[in-house]
PDB file of N, CA and C in Angstrom:
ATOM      1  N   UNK A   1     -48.124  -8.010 -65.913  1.00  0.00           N
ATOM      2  CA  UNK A   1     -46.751  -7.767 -66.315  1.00  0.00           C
ATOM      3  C   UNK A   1     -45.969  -7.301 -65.089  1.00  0.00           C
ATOM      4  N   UNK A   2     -45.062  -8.252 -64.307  1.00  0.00           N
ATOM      5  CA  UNK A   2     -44.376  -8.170 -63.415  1.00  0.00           C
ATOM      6  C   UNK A   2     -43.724  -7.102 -63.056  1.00  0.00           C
ATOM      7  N   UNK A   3     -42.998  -6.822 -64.599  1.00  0.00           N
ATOM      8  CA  UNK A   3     -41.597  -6.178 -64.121  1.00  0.00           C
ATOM      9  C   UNK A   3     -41.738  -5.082 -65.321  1.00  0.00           C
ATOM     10  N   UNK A   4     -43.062  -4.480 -65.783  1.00  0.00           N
ATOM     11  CA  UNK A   4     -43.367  -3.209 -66.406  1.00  0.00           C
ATOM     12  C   UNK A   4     -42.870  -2.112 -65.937  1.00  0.00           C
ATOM     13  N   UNK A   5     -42.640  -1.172 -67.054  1.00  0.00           N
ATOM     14  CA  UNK A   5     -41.735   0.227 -66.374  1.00  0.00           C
ATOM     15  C   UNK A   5     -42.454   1.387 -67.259  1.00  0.00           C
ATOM     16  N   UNK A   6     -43.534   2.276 -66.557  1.00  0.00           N
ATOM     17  CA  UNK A   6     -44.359   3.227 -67.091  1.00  0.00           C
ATOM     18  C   UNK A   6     -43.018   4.140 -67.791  1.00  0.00           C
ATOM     19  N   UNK A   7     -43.830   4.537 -68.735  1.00  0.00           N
ATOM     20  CA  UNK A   7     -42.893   5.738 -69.887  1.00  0.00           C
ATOM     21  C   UNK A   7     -43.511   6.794 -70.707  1.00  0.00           C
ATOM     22  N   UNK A   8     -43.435   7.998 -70.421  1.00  0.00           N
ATOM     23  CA  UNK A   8     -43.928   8.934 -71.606  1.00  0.00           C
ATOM     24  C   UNK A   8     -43.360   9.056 -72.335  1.00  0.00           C
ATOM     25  N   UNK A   9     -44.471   9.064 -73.619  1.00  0.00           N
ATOM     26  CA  UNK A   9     -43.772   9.204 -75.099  1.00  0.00           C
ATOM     27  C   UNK A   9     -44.412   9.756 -76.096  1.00  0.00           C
ATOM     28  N   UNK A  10     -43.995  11.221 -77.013  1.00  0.00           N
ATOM     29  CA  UNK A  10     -45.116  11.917 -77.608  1.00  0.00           C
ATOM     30  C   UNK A  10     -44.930  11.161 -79.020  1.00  0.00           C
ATOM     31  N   UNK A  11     -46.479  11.615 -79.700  1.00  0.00           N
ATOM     32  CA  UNK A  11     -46.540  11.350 -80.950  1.00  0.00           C
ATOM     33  C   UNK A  11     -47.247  12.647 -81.731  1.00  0.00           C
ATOM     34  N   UNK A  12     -46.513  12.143 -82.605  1.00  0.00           N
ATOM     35  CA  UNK A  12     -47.815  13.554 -83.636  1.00  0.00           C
ATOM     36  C   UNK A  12     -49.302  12.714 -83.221  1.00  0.00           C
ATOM     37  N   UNK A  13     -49.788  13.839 -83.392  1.00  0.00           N
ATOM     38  CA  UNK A  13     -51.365  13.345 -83.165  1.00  0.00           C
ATOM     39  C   UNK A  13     -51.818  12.816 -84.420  1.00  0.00           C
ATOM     40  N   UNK A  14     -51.362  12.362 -85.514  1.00  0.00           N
ATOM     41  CA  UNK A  14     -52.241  11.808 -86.932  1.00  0.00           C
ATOM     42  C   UNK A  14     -51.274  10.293 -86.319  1.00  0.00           C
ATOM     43  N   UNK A  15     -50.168  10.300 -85.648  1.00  0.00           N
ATOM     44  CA  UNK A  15     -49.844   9.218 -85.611  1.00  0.00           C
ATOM     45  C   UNK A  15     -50.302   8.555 -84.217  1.00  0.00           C
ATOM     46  N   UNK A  16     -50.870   8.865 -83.536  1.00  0.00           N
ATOM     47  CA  UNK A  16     -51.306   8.710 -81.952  1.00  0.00           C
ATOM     48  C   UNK A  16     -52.955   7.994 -82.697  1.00  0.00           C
ATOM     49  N   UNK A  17     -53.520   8.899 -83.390  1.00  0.00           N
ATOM     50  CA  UNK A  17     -55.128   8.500 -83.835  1.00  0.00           C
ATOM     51  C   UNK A  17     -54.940   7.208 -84.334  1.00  0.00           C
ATOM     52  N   UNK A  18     -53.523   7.347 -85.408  1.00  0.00           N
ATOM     53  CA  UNK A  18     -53.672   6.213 -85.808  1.00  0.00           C
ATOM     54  C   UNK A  18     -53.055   4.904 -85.122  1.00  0.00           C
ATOM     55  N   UNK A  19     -52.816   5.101 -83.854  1.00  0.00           N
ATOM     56  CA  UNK A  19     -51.813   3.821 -83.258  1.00  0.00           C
ATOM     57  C   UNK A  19     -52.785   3.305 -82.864  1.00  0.00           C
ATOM     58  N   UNK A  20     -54.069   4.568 -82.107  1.00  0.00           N
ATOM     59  CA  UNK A  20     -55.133   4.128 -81.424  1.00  0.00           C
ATOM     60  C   UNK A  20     -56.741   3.424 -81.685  1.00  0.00           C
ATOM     61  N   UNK A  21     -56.807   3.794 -83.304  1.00  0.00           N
ATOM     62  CA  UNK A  21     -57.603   3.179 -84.287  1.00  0.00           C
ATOM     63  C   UNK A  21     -56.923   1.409 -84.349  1.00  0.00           C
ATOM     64  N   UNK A  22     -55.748   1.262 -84.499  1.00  0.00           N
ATOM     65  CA  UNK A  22     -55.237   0.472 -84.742  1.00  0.00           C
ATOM     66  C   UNK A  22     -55.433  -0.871 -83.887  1.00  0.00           C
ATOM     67  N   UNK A  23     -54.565   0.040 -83.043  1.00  0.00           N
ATOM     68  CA  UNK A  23     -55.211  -1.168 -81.447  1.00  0.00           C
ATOM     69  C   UNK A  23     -56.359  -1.570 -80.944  1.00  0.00           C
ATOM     70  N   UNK A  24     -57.457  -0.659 -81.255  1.00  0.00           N
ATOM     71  CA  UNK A  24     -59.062  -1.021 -81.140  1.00  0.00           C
ATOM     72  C   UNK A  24     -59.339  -1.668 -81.914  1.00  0.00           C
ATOM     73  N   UNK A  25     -58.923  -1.669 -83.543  1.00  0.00           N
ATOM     74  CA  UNK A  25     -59.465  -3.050 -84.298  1.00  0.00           C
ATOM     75  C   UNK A  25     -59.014  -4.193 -84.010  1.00  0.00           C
ATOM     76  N   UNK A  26     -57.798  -4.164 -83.413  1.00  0.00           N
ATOM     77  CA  UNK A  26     -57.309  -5.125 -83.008  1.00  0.00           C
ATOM     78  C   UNK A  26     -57.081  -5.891 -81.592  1.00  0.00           C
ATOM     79  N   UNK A  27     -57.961  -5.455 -81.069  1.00  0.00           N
ATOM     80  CA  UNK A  27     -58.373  -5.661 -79.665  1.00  0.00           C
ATOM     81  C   UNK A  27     -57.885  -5.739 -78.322  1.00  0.00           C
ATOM     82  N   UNK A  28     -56.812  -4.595 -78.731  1.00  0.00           N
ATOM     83  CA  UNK A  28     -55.444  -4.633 -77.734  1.00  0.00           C
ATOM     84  C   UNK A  28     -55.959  -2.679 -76.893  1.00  0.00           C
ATOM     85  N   UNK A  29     -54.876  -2.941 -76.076  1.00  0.00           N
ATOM     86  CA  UNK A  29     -54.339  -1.412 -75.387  1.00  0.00           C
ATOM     87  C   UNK A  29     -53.729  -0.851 -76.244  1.00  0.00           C
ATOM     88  N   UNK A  30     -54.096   0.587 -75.976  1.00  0.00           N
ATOM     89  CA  UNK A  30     -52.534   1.044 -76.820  1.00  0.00           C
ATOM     90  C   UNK A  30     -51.182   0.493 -76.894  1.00  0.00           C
ATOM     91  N   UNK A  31     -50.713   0.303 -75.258  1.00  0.00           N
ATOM     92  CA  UNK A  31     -49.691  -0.198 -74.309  1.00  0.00           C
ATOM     93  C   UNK A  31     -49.092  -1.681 -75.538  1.00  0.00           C
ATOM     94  N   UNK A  32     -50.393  -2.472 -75.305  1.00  0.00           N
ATOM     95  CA  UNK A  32     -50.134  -3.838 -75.639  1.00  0.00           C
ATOM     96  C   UNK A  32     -50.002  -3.723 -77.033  1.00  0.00           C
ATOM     97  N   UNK A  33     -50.304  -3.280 -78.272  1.00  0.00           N
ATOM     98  CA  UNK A  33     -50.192  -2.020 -79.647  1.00  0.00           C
ATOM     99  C   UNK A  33     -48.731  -1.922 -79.847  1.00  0.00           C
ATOM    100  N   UNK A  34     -48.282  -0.869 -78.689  1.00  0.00           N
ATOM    101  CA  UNK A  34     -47.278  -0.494 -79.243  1.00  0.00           C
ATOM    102  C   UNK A  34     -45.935  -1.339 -78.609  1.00  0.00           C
ATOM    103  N   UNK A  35     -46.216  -2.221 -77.795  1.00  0.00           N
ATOM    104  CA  UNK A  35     -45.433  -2.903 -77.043  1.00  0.00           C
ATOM    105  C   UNK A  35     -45.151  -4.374 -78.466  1.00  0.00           C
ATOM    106  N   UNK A  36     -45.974  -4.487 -78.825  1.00  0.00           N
ATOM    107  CA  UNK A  36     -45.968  -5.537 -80.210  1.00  0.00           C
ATOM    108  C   UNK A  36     -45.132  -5.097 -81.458  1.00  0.00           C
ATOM    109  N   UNK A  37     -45.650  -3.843 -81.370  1.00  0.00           N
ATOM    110  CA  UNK A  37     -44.696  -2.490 -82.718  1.00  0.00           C
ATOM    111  C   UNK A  37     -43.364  -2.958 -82.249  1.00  0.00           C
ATOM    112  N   UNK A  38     -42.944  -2.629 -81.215  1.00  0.00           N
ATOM    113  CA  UNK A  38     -41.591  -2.523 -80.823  1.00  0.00           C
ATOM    114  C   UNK A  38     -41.029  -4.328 -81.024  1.00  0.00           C
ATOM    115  N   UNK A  39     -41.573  -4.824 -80.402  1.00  0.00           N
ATOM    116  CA  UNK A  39     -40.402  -6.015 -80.634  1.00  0.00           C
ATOM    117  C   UNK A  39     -40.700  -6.873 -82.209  1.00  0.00           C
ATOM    118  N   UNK A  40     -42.002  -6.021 -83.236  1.00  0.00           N
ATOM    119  CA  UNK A  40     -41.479  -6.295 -84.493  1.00  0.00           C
ATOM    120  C   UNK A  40     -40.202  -5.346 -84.799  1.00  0.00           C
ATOM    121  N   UNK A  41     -40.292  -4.681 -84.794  1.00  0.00           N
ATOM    122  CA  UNK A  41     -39.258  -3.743 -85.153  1.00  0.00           C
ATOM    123  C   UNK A  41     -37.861  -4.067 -85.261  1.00  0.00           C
ATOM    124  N   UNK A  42     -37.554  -5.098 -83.453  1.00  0.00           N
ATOM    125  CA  UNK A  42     -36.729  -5.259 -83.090  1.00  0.00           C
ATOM    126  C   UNK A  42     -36.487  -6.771 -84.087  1.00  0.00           C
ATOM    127  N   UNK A  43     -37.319  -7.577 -84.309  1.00  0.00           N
ATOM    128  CA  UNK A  43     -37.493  -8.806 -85.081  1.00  0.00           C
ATOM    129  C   UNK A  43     -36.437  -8.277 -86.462  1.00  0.00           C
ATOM    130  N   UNK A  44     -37.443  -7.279 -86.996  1.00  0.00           N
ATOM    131  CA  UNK A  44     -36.853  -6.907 -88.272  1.00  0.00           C
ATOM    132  C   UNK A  44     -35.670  -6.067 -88.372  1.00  0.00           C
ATOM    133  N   UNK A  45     -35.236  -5.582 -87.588  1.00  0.00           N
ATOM    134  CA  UNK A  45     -33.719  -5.036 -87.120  1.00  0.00           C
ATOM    135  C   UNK A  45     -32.980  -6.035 -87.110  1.00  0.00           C
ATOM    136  N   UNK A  46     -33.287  -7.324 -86.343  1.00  0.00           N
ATOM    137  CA  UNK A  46     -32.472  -8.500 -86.861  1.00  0.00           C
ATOM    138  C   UNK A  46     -32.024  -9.228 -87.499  1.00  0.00           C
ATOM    139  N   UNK A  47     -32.779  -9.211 -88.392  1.00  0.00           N
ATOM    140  CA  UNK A  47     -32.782 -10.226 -89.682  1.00  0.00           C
ATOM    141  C   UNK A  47     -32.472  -8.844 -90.607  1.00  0.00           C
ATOM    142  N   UNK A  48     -32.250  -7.664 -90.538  1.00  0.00           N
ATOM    143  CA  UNK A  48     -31.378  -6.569 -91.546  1.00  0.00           C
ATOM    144  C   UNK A  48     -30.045  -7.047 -91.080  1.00  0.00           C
ATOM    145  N   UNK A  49     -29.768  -7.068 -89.936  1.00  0.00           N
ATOM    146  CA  UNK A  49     -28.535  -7.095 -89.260  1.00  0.00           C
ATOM    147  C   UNK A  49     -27.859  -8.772 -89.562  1.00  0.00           C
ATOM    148  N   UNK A  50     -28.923  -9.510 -89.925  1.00  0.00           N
ATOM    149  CA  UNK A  50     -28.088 -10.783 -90.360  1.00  0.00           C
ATOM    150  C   UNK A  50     -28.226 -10.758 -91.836  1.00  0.00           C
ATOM    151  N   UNK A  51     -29.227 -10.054 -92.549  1.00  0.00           N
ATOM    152  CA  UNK A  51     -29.175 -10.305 -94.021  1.00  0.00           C
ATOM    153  C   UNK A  51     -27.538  -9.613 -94.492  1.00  0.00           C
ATOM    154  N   UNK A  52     -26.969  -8.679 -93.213  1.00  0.00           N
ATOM    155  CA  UNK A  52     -26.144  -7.621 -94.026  1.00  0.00           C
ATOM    156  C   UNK A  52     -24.369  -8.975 -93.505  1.00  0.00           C
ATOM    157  N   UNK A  53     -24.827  -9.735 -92.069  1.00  0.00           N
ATOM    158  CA  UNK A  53     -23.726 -10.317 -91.950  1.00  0.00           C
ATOM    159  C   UNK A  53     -23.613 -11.726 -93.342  1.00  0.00           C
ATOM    160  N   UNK A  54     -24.928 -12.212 -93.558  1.00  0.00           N
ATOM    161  CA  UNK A  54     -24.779 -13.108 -94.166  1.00  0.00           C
ATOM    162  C   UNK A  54     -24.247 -12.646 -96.062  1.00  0.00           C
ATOM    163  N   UNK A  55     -24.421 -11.391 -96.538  1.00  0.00           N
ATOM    164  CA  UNK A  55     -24.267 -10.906 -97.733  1.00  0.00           C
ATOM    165  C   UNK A  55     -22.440 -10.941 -97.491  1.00  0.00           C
ATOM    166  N   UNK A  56     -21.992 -10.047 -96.007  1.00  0.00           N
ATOM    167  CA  UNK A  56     -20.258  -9.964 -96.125  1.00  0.00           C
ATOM    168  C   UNK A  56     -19.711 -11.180 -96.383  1.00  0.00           C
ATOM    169  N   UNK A  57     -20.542 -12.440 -95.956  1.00  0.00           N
ATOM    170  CA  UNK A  57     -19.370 -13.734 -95.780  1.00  0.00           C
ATOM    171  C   UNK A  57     -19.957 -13.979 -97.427  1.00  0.00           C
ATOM    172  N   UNK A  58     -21.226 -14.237 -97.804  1.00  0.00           N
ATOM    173  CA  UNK A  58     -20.954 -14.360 -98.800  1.00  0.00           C
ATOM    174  C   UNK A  58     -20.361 -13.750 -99.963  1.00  0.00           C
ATOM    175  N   UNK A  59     -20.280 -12.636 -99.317  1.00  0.00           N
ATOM    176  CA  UNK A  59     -19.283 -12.045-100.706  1.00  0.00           C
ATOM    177  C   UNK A  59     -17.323 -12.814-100.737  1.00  0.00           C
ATOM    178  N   UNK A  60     -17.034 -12.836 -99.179  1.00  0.00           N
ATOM    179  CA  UNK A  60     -16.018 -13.576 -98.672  1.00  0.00           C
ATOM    180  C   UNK A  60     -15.854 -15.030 -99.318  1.00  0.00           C
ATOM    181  N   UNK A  61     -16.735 -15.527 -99.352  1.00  0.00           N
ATOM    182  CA  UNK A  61     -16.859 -17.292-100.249  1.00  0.00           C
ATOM    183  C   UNK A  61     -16.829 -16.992-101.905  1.00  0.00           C
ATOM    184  N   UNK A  62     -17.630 -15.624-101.999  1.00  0.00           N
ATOM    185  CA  UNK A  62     -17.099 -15.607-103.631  1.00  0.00           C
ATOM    186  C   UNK A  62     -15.555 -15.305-104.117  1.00  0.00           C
ATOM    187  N   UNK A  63     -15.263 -14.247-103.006  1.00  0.00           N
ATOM    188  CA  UNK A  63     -13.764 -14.188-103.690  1.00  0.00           C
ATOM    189  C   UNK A  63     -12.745 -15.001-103.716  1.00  0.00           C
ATOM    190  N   UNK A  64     -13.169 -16.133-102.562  1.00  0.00           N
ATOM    191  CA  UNK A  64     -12.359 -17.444-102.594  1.00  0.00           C
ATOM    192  C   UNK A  64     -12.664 -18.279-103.806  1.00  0.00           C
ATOM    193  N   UNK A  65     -13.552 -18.110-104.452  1.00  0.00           N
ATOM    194  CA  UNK A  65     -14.075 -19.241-105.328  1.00  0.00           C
ATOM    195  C   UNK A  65     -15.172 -20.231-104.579  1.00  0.00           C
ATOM    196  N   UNK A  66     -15.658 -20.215-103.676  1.00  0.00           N
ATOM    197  CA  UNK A  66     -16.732 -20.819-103.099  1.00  0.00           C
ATOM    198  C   UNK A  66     -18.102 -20.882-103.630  1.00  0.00           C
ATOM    199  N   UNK A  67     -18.727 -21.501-104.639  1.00  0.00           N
ATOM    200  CA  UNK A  67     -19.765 -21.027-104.929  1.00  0.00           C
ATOM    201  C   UNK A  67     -20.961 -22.278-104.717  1.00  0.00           C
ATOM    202  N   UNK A  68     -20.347 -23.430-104.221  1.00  0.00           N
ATOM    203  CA  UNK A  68     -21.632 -24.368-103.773  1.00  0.00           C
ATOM    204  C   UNK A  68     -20.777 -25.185-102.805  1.00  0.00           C
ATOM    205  N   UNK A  69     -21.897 -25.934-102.153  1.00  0.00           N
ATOM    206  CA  UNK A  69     -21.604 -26.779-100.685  1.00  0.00           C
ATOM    207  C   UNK A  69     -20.106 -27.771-101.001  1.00  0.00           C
ATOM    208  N   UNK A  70     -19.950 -28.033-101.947  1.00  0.00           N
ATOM    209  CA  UNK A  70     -19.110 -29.053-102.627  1.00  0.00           C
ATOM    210  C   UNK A  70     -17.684 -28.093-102.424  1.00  0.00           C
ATOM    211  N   UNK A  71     -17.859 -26.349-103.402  1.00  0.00           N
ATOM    212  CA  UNK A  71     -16.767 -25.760-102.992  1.00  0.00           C
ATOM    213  C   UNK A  71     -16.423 -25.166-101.553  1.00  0.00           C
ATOM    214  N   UNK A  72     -17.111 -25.326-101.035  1.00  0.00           N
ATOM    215  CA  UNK A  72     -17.460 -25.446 -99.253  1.00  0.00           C
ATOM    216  C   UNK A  72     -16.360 -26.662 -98.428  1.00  0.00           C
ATOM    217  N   UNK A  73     -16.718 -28.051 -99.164  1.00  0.00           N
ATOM    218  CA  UNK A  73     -16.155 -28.648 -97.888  1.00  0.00           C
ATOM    219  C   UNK A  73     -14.498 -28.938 -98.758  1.00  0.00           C
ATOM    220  N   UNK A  74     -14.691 -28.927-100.026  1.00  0.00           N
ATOM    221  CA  UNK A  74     -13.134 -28.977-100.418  1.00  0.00           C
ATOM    222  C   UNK A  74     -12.258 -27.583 -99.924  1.00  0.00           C
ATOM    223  N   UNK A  75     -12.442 -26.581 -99.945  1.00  0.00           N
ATOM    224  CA  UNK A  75     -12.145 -25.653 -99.104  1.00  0.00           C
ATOM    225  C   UNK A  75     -11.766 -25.488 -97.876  1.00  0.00           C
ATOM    226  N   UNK A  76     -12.946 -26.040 -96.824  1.00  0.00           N
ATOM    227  CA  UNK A  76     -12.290 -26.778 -95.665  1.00  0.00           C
ATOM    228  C   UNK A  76     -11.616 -27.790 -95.803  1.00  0.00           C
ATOM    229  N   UNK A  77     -11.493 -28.716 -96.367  1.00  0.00           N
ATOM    230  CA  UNK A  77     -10.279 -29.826 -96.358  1.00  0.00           C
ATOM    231  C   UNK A  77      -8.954 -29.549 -96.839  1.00  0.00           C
ATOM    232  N   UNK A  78      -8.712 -28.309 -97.677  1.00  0.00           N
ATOM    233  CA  UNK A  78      -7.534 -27.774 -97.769  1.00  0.00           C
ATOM    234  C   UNK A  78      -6.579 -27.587 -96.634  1.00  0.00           C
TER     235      UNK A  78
END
């Protein structure tokens, strides 16, 4: 890893045992463990962050009356 950047970071120790149980069954580093944690995290931060953009517009298409692809493109052709 080229362009790695060392970091301390505490944990409770029931959560440290368990990061480190974790990563041994799974045949990783801690490092490589918690480096996986993080960009799920970041995965699922995303898709909250689009479930919440995609709920505003659709609420936006309901109050227009938009409720299928059909009221979609007559809508745009207005």
């Amino acid at each position: 890893m080229a362009n790695a950047v060392k970091k301390t970071i505490s944990l409770p120790a029931d959560l440290a045992r368990e990061a480190e149980a974790q990563a041994r069954a799974e045949g990783k580093t801690l490092s490589g463990f918690i480096q996986e944690a993080l960009r799920r995290a970041r995965v699922a931060h995303g898709q909250q962050e689009l479930k919440g953009i995609q709920g505003f517009w659709s609420r936006k298409a309901r109050d227009k009356g938009i409720l299928t692809e059909r009221d979609l493109e007559r809508f745009l052709r207005s």
